[in-house]
PDB file of N, CA and C in Angstrom:
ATOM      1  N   UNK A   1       4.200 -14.656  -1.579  1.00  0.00           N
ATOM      2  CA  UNK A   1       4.521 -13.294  -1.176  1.00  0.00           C
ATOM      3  C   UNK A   1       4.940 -12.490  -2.398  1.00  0.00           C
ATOM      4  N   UNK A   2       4.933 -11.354  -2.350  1.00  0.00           N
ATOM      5  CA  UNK A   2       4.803 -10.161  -3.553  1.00  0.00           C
ATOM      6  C   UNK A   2       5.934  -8.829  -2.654  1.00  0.00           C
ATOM      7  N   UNK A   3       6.589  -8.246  -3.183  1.00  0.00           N
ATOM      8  CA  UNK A   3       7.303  -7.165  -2.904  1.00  0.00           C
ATOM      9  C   UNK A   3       6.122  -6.120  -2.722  1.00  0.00           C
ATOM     10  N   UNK A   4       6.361  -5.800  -2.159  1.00  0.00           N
ATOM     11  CA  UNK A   4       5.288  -4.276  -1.472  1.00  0.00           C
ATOM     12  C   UNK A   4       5.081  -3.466  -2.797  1.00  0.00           C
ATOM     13  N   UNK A   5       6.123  -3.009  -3.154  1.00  0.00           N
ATOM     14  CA  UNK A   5       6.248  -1.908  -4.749  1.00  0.00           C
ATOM     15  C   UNK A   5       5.674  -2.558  -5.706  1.00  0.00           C
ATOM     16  N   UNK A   6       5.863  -3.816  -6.094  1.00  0.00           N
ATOM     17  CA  UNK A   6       4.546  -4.087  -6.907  1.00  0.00           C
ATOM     18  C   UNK A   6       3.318  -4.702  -6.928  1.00  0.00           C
ATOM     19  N   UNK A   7       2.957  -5.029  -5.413  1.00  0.00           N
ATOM     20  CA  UNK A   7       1.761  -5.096  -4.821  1.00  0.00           C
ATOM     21  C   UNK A   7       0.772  -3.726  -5.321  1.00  0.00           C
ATOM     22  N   UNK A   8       1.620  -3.036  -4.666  1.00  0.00           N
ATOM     23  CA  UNK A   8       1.054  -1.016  -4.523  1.00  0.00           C
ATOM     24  C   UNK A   8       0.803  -0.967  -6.001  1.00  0.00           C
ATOM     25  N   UNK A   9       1.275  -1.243  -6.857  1.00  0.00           N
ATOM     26  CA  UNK A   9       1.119  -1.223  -8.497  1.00  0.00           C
ATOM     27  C   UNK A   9       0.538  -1.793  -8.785  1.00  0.00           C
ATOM     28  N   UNK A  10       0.752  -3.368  -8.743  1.00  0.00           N
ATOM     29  CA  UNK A  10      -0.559  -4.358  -9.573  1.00  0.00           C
ATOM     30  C   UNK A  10      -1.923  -3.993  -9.089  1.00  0.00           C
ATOM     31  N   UNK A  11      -2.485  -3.438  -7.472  1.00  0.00           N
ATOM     32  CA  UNK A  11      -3.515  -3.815  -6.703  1.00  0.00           C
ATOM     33  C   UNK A  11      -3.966  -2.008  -7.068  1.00  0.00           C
ATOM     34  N   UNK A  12      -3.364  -1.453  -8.152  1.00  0.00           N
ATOM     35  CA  UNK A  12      -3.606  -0.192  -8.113  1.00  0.00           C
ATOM     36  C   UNK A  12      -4.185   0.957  -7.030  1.00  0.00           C
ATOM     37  N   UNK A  13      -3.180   0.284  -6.108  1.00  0.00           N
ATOM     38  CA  UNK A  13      -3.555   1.608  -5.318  1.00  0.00           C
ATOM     39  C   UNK A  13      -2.634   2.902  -5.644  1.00  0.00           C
ATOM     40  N   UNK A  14      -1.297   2.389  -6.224  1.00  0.00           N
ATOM     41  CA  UNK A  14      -0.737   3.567  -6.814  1.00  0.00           C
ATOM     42  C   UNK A  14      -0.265   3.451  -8.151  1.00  0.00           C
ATOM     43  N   UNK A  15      -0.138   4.273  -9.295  1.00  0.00           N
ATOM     44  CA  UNK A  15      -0.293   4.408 -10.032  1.00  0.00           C
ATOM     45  C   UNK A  15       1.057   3.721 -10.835  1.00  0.00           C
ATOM     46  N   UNK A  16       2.336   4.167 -10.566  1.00  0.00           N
ATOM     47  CA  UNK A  16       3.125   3.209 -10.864  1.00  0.00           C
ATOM     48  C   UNK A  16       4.493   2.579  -9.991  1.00  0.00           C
ATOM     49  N   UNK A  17       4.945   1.858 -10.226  1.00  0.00           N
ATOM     50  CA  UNK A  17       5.894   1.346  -9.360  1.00  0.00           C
ATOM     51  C   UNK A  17       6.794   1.885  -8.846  1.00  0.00           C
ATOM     52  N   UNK A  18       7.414   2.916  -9.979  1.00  0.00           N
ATOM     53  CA  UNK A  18       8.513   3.892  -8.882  1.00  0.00           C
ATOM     54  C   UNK A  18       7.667   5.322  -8.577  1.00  0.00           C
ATOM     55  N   UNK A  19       6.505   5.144  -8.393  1.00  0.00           N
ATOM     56  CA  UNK A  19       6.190   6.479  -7.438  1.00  0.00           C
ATOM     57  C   UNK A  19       6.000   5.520  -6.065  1.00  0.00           C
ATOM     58  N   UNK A  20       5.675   4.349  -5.898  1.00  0.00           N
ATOM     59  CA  UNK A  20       4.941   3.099  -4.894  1.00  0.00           C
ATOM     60  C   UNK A  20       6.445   3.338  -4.127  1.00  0.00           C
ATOM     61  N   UNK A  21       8.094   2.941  -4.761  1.00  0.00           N
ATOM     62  CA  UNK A  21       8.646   3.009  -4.306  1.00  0.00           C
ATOM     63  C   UNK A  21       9.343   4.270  -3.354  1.00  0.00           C
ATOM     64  N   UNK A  22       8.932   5.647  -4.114  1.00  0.00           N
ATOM     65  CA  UNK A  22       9.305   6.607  -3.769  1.00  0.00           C
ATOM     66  C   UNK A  22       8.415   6.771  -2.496  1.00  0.00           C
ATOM     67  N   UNK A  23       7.239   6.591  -2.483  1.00  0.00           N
ATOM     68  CA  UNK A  23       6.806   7.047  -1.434  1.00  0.00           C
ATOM     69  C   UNK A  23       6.587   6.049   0.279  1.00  0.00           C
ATOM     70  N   UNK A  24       7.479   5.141  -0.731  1.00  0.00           N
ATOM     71  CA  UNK A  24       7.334   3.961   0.492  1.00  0.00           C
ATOM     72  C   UNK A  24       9.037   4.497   1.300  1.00  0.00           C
ATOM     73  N   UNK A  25      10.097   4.706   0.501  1.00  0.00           N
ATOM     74  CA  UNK A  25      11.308   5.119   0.913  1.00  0.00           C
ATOM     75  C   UNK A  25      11.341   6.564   1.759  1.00  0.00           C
ATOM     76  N   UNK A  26      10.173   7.418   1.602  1.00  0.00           N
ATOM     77  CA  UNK A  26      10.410   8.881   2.135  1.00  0.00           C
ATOM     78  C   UNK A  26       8.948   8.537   3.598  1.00  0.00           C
ATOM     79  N   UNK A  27       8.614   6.978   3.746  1.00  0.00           N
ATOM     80  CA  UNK A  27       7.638   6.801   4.724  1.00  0.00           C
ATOM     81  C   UNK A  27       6.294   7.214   4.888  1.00  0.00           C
ATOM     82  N   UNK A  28       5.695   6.730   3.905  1.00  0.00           N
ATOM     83  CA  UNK A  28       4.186   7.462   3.285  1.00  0.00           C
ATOM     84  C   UNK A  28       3.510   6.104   3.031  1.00  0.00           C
ATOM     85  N   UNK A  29       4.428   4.961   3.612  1.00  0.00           N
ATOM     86  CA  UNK A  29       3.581   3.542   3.230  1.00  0.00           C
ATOM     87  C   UNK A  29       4.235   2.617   4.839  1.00  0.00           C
ATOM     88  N   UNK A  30       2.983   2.202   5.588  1.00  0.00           N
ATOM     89  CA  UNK A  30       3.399   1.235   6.542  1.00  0.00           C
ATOM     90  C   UNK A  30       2.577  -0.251   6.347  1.00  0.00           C
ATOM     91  N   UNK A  31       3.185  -1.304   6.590  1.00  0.00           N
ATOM     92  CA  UNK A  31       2.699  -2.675   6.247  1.00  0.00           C
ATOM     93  C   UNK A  31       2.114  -3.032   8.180  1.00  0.00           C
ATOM     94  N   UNK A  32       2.005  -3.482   8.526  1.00  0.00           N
ATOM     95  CA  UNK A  32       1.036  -3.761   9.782  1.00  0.00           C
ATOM     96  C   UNK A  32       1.526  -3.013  10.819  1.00  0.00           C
ATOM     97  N   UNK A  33       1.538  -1.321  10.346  1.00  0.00           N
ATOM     98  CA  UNK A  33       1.430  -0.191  11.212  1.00  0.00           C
ATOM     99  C   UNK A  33       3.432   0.228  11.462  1.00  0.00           C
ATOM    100  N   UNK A  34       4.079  -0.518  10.874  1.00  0.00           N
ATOM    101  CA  UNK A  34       5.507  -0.667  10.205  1.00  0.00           C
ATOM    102  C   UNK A  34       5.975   0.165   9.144  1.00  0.00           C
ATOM    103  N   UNK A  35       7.172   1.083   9.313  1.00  0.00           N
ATOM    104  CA  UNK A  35       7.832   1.624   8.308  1.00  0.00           C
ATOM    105  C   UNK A  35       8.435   1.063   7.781  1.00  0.00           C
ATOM    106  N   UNK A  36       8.520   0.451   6.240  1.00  0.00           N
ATOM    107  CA  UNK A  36       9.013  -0.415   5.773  1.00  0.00           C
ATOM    108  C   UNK A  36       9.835  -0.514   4.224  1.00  0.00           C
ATOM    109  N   UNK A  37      10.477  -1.309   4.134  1.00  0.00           N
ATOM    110  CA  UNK A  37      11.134  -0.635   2.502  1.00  0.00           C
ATOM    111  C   UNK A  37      10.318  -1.247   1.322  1.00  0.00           C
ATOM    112  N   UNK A  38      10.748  -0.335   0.022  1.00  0.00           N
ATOM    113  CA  UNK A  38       9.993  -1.142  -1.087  1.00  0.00           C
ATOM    114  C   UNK A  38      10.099  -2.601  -1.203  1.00  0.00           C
ATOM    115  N   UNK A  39      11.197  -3.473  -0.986  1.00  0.00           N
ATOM    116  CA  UNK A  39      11.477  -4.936  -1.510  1.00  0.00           C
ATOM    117  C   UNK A  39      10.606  -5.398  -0.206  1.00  0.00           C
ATOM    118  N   UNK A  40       9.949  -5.223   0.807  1.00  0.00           N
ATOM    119  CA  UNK A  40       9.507  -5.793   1.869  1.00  0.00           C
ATOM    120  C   UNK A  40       8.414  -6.329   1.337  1.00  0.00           C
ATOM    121  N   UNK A  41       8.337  -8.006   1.863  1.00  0.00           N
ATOM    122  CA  UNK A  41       7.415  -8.624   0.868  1.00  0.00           C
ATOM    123  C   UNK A  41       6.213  -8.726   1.975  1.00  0.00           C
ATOM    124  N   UNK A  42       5.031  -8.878   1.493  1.00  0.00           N
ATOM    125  CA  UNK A  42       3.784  -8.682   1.751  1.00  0.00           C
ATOM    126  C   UNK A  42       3.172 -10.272   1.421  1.00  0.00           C
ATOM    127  N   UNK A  43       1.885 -10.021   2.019  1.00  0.00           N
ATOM    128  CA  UNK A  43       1.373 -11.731   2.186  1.00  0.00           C
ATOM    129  C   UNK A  43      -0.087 -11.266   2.456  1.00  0.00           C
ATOM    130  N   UNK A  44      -0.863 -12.497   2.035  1.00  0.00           N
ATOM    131  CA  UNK A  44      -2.355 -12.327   2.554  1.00  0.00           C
ATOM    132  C   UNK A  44      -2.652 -11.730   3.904  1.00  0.00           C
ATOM    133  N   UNK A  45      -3.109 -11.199   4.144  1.00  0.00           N
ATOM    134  CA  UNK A  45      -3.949 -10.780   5.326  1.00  0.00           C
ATOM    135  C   UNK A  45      -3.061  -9.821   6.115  1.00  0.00           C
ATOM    136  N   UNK A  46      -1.800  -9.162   5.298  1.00  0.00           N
ATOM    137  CA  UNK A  46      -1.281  -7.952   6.113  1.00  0.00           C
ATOM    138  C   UNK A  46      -1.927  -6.755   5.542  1.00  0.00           C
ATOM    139  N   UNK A  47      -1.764  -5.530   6.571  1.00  0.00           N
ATOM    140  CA  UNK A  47      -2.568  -4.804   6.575  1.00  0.00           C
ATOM    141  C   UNK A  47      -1.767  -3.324   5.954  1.00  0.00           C
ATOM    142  N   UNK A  48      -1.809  -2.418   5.026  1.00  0.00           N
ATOM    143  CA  UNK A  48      -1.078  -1.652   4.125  1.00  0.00           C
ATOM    144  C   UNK A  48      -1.607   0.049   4.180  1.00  0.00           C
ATOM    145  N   UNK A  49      -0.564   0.861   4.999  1.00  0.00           N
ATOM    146  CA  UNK A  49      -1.424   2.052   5.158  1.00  0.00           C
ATOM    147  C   UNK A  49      -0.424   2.835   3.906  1.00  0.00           C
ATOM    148  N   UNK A  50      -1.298   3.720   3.225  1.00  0.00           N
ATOM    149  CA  UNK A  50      -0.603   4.631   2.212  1.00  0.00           C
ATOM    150  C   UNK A  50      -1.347   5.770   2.404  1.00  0.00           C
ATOM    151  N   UNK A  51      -0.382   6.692   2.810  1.00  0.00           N
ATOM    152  CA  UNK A  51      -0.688   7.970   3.044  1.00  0.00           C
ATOM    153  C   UNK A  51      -0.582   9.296   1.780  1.00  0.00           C
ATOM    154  N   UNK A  52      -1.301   9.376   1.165  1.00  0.00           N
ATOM    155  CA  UNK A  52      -1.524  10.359   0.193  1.00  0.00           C
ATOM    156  C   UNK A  52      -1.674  12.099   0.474  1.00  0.00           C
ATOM    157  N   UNK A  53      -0.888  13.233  -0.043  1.00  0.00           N
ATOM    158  CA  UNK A  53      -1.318  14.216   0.591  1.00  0.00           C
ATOM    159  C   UNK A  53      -2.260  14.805   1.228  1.00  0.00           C
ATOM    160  N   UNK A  54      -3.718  14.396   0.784  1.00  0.00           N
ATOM    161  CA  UNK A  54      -4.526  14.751   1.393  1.00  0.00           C
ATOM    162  C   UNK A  54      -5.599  13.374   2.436  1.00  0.00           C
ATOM    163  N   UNK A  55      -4.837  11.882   2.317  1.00  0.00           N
ATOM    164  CA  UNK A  55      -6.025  11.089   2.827  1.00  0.00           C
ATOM    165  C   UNK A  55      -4.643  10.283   2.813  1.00  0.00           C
ATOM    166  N   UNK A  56      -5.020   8.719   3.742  1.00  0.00           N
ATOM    167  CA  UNK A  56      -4.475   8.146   4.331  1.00  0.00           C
ATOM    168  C   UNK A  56      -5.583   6.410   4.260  1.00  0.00           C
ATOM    169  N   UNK A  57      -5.144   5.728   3.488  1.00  0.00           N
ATOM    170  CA  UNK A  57      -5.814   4.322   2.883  1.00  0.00           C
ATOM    171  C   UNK A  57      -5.467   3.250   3.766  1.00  0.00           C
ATOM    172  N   UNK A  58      -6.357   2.837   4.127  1.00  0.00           N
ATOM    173  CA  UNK A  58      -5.888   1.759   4.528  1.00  0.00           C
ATOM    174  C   UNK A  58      -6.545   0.055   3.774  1.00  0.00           C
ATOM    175  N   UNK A  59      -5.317  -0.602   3.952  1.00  0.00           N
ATOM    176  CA  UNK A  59      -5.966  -1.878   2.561  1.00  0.00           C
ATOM    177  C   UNK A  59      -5.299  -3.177   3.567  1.00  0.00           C
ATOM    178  N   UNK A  60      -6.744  -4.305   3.000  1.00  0.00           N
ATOM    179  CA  UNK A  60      -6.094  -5.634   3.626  1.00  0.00           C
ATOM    180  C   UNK A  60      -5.869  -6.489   2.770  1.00  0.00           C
ATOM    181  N   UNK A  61      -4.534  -7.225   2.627  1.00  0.00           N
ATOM    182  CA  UNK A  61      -4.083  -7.770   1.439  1.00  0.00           C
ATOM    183  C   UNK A  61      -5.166  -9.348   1.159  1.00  0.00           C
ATOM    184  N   UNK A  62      -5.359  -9.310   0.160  1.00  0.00           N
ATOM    185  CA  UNK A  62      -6.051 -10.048   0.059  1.00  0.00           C
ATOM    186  C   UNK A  62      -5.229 -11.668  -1.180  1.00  0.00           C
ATOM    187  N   UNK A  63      -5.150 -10.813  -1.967  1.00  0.00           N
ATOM    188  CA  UNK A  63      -4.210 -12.008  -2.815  1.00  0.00           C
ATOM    189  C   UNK A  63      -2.701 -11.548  -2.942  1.00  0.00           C
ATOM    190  N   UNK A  64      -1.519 -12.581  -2.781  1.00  0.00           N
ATOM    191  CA  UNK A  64      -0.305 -12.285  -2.590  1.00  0.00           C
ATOM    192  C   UNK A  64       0.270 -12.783  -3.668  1.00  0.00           C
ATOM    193  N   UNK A  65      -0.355 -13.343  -4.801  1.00  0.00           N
ATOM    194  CA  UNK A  65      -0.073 -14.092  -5.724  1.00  0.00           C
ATOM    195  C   UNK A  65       0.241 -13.282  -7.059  1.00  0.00           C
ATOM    196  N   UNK A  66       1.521 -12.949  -7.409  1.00  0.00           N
ATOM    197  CA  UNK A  66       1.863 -12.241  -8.617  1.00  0.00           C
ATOM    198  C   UNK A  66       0.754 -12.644 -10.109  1.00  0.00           C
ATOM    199  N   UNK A  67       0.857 -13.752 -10.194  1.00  0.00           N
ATOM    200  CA  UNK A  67       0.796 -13.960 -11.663  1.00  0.00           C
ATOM    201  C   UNK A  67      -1.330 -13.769 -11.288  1.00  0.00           C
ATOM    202  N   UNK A  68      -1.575 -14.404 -10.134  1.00  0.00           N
ATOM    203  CA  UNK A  68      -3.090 -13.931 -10.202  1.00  0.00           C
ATOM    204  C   UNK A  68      -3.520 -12.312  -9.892  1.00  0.00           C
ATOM    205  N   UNK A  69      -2.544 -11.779  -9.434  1.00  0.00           N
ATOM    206  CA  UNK A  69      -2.770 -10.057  -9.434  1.00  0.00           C
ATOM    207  C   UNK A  69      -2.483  -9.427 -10.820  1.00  0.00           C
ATOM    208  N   UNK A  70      -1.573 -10.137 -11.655  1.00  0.00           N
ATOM    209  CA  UNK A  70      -1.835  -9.741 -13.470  1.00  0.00           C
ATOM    210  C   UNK A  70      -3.212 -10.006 -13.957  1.00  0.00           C
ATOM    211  N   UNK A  71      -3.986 -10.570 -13.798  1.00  0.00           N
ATOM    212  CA  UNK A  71      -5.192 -11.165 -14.369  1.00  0.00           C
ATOM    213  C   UNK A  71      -6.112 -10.212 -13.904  1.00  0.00           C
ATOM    214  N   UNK A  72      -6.705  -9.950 -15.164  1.00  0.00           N
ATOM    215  CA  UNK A  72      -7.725  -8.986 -14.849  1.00  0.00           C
ATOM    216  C   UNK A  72      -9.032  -9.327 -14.384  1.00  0.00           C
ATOM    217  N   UNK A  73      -9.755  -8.364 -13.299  1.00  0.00           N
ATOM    218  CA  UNK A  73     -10.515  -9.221 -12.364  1.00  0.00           C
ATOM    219  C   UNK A  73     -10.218  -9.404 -11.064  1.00  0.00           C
ATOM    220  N   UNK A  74      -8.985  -9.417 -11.078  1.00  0.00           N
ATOM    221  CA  UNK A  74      -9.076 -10.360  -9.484  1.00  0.00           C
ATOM    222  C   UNK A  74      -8.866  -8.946  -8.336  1.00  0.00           C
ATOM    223  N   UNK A  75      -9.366  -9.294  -7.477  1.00  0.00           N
ATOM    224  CA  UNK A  75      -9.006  -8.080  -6.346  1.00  0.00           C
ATOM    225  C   UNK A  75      -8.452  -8.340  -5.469  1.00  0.00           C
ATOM    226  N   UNK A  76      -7.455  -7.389  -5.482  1.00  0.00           N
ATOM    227  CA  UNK A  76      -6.454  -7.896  -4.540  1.00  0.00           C
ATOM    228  C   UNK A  76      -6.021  -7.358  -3.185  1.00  0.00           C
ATOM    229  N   UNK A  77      -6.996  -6.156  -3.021  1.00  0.00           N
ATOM    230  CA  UNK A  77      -7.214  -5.856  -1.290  1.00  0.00           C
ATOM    231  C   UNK A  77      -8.033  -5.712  -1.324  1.00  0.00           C
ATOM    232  N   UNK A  78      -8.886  -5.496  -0.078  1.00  0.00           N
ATOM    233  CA  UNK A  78     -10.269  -4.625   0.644  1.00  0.00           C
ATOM    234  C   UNK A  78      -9.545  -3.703   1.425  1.00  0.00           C
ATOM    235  N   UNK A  79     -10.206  -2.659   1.159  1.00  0.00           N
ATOM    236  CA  UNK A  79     -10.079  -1.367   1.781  1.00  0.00           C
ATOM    237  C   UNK A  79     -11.126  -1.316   2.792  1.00  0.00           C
ATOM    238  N   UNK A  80      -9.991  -0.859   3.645  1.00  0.00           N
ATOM    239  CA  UNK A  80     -10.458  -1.116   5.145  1.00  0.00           C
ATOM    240  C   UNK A  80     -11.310   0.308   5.535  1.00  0.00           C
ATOM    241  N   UNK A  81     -10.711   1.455   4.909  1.00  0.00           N
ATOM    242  CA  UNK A  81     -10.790   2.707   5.892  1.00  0.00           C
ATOM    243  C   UNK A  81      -9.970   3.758   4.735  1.00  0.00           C
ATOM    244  N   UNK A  82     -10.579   4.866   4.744  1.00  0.00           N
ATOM    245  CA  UNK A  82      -9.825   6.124   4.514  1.00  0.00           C
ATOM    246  C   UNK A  82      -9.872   7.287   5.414  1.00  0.00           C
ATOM    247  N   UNK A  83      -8.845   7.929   5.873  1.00  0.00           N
ATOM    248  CA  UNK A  83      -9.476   8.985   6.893  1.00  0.00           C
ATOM    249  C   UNK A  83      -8.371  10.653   6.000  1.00  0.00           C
ATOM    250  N   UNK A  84      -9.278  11.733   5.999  1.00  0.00           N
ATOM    251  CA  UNK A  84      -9.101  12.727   5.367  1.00  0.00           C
ATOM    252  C   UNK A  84      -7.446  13.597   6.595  1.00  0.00           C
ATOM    253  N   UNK A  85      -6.670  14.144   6.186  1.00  0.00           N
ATOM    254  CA  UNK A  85      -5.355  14.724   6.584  1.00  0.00           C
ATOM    255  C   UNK A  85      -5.366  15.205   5.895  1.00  0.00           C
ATOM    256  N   UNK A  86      -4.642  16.785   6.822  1.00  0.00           N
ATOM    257  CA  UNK A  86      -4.532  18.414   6.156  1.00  0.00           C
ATOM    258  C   UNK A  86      -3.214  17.873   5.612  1.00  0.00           C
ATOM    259  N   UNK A  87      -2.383  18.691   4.287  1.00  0.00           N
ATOM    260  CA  UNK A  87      -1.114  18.656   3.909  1.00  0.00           C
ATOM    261  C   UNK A  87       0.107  18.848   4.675  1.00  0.00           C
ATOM    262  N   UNK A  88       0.251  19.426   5.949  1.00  0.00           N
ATOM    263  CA  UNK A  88       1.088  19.508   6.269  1.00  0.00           C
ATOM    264  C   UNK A  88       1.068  18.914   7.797  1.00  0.00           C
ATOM    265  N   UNK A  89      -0.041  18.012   7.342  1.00  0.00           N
ATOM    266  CA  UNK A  89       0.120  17.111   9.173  1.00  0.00           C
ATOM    267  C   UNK A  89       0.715  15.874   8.796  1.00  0.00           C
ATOM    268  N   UNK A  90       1.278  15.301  10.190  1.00  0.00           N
ATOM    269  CA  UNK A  90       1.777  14.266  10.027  1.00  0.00           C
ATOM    270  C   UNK A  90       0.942  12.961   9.671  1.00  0.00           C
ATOM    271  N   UNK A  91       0.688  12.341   8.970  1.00  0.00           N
ATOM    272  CA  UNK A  91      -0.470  10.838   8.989  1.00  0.00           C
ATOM    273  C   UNK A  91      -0.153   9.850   9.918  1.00  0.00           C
ATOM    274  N   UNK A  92       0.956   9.939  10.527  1.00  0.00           N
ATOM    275  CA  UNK A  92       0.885   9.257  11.527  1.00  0.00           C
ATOM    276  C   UNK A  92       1.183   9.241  12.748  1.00  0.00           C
ATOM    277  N   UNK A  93       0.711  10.822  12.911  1.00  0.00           N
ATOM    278  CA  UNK A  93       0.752  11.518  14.830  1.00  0.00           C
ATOM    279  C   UNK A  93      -0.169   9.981  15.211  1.00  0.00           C
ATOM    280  N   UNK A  94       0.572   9.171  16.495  1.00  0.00           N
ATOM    281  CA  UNK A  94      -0.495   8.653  17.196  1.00  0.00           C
ATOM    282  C   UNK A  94      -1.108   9.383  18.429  1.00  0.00           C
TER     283      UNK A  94
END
Protein backbone atom coordinates (compact mmCIF):
# COMPACT_ATOMS: atom_id res chain seq x y z
CA UNK A 1 0.00 0.00 0.00
CA UNK A 2 1.13 3.66 -0.93
CA UNK A 3 -0.41 6.90 0.74
CA UNK A 4 -2.86 8.41 -1.74
CA UNK A 5 -0.59 11.88 -1.95
CA UNK A 6 2.11 10.11 -3.30
CA UNK A 7 0.39 7.69 -5.37
CA UNK A 8 -1.36 11.04 -7.10
CA UNK A 9 2.43 12.15 -7.57
CA UNK A 10 4.46 9.18 -8.49
CA UNK A 11 1.45 7.84 -11.02
CA UNK A 12 1.48 11.52 -12.29
CA UNK A 13 -1.76 12.24 -12.31
CA UNK A 14 -0.92 15.34 -10.37
CA UNK A 15 1.81 17.27 -10.66
CA UNK A 16 3.17 17.50 -7.21
CA UNK A 17 2.56 16.18 -3.85
CA UNK A 18 1.34 19.11 -1.97
CA UNK A 19 -1.03 20.25 -4.66
CA UNK A 20 -2.28 16.02 -4.56
CA UNK A 21 -2.62 16.88 -0.92
CA UNK A 22 -4.36 20.13 -1.18
CA UNK A 23 -6.82 19.01 -3.33
CA UNK A 24 -7.51 15.79 -1.71
CA UNK A 25 -8.12 17.89 1.83
CA UNK A 26 -10.63 20.60 0.14
CA UNK A 27 -12.45 17.06 -1.55
CA UNK A 28 -11.50 17.07 -5.23
CA UNK A 29 -10.09 13.39 -4.76
CA UNK A 30 -12.39 10.20 -3.82
CA UNK A 31 -10.77 6.57 -3.48
CA UNK A 32 -13.77 3.95 -4.24
CA UNK A 33 -16.34 6.81 -4.61
CA UNK A 34 -15.04 7.95 -0.75
CA UNK A 35 -13.96 11.32 0.56
CA UNK A 36 -10.82 10.67 1.85
CA UNK A 37 -7.59 12.17 3.44
CA UNK A 38 -4.11 12.53 1.96
CA UNK A 39 -2.31 9.71 4.33
CA UNK A 40 -5.25 7.26 3.18
CA UNK A 41 -3.42 4.41 1.80
CA UNK A 42 -4.40 2.97 -1.50
CA UNK A 43 -3.84 -0.64 -2.91
CA UNK A 44 -4.15 -2.42 -6.25
CA UNK A 45 -7.36 -2.41 -7.77
CA UNK A 46 -8.97 0.68 -5.87
CA UNK A 47 -10.57 2.96 -7.87
CA UNK A 48 -9.32 7.03 -7.66
CA UNK A 49 -11.61 9.91 -8.83
CA UNK A 50 -9.72 13.42 -9.19
CA UNK A 51 -11.68 16.12 -10.04
CA UNK A 52 -9.90 18.93 -11.90
CA UNK A 53 -11.62 22.32 -12.68
CA UNK A 54 -12.71 21.57 -15.76
CA UNK A 55 -12.83 17.37 -15.99
CA UNK A 56 -13.13 14.71 -13.50
CA UNK A 57 -10.49 11.35 -13.96
CA UNK A 58 -11.13 8.50 -13.10
CA UNK A 59 -8.01 5.85 -12.49
CA UNK A 60 -7.69 2.10 -11.44
CA UNK A 61 -4.80 1.50 -9.28
CA UNK A 62 -2.80 -0.70 -10.75
CA UNK A 63 0.67 -0.97 -8.90
CA UNK A 64 0.74 -0.10 -5.08
CA UNK A 65 4.32 -0.64 -4.84
CA UNK A 66 6.46 2.54 -3.92
CA UNK A 67 9.86 1.66 -4.93
CA UNK A 68 8.30 0.03 -8.42
CA UNK A 69 6.23 3.35 -9.04
CA UNK A 70 9.94 5.22 -8.84
CA UNK A 71 11.12 3.22 -11.78
CA UNK A 72 10.69 4.56 -14.85
CA UNK A 73 8.31 2.70 -17.07
CA UNK A 74 6.09 1.18 -14.97
CA UNK A 75 2.36 2.24 -15.04
CA UNK A 76 0.73 2.59 -12.40
CA UNK A 77 -3.07 3.14 -13.18
CA UNK A 78 -5.45 2.69 -16.13
CA UNK A 79 -7.65 5.31 -16.66
CA UNK A 80 -10.91 4.33 -16.58
CA UNK A 81 -12.97 7.42 -17.81
CA UNK A 82 -12.84 11.22 -18.02
CA UNK A 83 -16.05 13.12 -18.10
CA UNK A 84 -15.93 17.08 -18.98
CA UNK A 85 -17.59 19.62 -15.76
CA UNK A 86 -18.45 23.31 -16.04
CA UNK A 87 -16.27 25.29 -13.18
CA UNK A 88 -18.68 25.96 -10.96
CA UNK A 89 -20.59 22.58 -10.81
CA UNK A 90 -20.31 20.26 -8.34
CA UNK A 91 -18.24 16.84 -9.71
CA UNK A 92 -19.99 15.02 -7.62
CA UNK A 93 -23.88 15.94 -7.86
CA UNK A 94 -25.14 12.23 -7.93
Amino acid sequence: MIRLDKFLKLSMLVKRRTVAQEMTEVGAVRVNGRKVKPACDVKTGDVIEVAFPRRVITAAVLVDDEAMLRRRGTVACEIRGERRVEPDENPWAD
